[in-house]
Protein backbone atom coordinates (compact mmCIF):
# COMPACT_ATOMS: atom_id res chain seq x y z
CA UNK A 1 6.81 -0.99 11.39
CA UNK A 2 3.89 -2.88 10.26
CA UNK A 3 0.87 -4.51 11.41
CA UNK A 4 0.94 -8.57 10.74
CA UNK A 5 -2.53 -10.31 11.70
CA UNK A 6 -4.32 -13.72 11.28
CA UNK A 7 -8.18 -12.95 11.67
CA UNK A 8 -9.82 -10.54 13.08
CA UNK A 9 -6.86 -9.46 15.77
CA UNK A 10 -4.16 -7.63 14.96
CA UNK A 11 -0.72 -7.97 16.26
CA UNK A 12 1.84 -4.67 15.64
CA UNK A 13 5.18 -6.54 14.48
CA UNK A 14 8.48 -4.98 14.01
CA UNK A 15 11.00 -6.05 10.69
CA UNK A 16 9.28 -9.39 10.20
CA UNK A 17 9.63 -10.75 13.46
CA UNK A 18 7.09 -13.67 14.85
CA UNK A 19 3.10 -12.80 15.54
CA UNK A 20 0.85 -14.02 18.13
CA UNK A 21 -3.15 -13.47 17.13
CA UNK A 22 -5.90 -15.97 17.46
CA UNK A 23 -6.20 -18.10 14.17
CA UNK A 24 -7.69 -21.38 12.95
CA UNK A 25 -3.97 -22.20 11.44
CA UNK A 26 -1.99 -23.88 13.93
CA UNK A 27 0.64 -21.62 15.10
CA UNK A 28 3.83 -23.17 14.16
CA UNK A 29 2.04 -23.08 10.28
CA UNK A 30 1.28 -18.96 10.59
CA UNK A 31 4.78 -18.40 12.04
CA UNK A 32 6.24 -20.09 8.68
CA UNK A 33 3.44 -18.36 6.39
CA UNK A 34 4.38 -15.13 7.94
CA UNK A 35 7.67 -15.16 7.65
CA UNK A 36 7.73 -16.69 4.10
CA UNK A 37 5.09 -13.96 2.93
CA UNK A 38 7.90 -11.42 4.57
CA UNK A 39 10.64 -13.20 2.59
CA UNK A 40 8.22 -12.93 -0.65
CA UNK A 41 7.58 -8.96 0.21
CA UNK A 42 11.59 -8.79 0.59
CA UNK A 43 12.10 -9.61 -3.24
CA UNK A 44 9.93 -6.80 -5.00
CA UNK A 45 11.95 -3.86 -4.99
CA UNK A 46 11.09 0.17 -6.27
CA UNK A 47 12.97 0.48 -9.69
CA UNK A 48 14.23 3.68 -8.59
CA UNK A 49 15.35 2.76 -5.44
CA UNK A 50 17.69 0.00 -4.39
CA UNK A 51 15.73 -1.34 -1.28
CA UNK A 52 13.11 -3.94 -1.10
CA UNK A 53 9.14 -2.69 -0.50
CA UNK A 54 9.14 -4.36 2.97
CA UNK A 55 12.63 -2.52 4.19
CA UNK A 56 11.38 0.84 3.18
CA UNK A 57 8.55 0.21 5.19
CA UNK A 58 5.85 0.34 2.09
CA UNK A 59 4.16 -2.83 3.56
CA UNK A 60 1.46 -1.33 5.89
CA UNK A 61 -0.22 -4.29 7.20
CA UNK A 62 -0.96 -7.82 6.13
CA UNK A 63 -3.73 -10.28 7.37
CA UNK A 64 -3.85 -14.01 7.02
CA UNK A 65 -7.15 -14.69 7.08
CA UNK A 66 -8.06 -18.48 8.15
CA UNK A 67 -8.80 -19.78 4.94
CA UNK A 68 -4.91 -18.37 3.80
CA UNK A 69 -6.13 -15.93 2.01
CA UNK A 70 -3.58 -13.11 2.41
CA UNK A 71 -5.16 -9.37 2.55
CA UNK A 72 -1.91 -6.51 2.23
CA UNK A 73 -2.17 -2.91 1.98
CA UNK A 74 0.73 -1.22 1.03
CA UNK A 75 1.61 2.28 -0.21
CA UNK A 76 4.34 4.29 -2.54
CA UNK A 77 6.99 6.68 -1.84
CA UNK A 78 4.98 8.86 -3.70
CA UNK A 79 1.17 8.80 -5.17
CA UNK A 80 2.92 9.72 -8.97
CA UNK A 81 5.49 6.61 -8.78
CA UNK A 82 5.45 5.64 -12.49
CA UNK A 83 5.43 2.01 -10.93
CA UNK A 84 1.99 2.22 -9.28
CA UNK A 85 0.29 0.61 -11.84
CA UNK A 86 2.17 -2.60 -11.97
CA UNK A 87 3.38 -2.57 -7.97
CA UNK A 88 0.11 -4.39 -6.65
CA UNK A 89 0.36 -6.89 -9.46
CA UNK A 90 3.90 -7.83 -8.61
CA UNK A 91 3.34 -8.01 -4.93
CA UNK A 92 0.15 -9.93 -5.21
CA UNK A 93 2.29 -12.51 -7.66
CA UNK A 94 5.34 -12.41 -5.23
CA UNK A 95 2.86 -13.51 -1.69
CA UNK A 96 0.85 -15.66 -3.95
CA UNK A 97 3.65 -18.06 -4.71
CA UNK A 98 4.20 -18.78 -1.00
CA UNK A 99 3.63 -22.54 -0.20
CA UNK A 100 -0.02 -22.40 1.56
CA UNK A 101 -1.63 -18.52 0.73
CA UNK A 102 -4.67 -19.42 -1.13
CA UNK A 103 -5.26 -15.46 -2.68
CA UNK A 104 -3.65 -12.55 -2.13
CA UNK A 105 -5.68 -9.42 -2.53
CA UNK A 106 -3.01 -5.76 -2.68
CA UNK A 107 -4.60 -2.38 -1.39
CA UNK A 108 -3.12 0.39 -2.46
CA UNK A 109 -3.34 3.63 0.30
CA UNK A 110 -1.83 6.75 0.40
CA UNK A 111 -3.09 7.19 4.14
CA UNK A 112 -1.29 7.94 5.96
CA UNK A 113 1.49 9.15 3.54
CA UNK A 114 4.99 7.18 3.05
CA UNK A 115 7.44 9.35 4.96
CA UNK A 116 11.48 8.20 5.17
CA UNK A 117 11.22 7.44 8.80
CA UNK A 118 9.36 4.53 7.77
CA UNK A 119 12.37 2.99 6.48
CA UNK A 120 14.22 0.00 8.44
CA UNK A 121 17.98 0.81 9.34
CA UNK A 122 19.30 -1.75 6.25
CA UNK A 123 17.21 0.63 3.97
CA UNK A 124 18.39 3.82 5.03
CA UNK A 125 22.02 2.00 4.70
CA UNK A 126 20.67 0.48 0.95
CA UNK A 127 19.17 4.16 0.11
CA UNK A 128 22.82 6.11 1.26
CA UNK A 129 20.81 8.24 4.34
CA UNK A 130 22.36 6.78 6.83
């Protein structure tokens, strides 16, 4: 689903599930920063659409860089999504309040385009398509 990375290596992870990279954070302390920035990704939701950004697969990679700074780029459902505007701003406040990320720093990319089959299985139950 996405990519999850601490430096320079990247590490394909599936629904928020562990990652293995070299880092300079010890790896007990990424494990927890990753899955606390998940958690913090799992709280801003589309208006229009009753699933969180991560579940519906909006999330298209994050890096943890070694000095915590957290680099995520992310895209819409669709490039017109009267939300885009504020989306980066609420994502960026929602990683940035995790105990530990020094900066957060929200790419918005429309390549490749957000297609449904990027959805998890609890989103497609959240969005009524499955």
């Amino acid at each position: 689903m996405d990519d999850v990375s601490a430096t320079a290596e990247t590490v394909p992870e599936t629904a928020g599930n562990g990652i293995v990279s070299a880092s300079a954070i010890p790896a007990d302390e990424l494990a927890r920063l990753t899955d606390d920035i998940v958690s913090a990704l799992k709280t801003v939701y589309d208006p229009e659409i009753p699933a969180d950004i991560y579940e519906l697969g909006l999330v298209y990679r994050i890096d943890i860089e070694d000095d915590r700074s957290v680099k995520i780029d992310m895209t819409l459902t669709a490039p017109g999504c009267p939300v885009a505007g504020e989306m980066p701003g609420w994502v960026e406040n929602a990683v940035g309040a995790v105990e530990g990320v020094s900066g957060v720093e929200v790419k918005m990319t429309f390549d490749p385009p957000w297609t449904p089959d990027r959805m998890s299985e609890e989103a497609q139950v959240a969005v009524g398509w499955y």
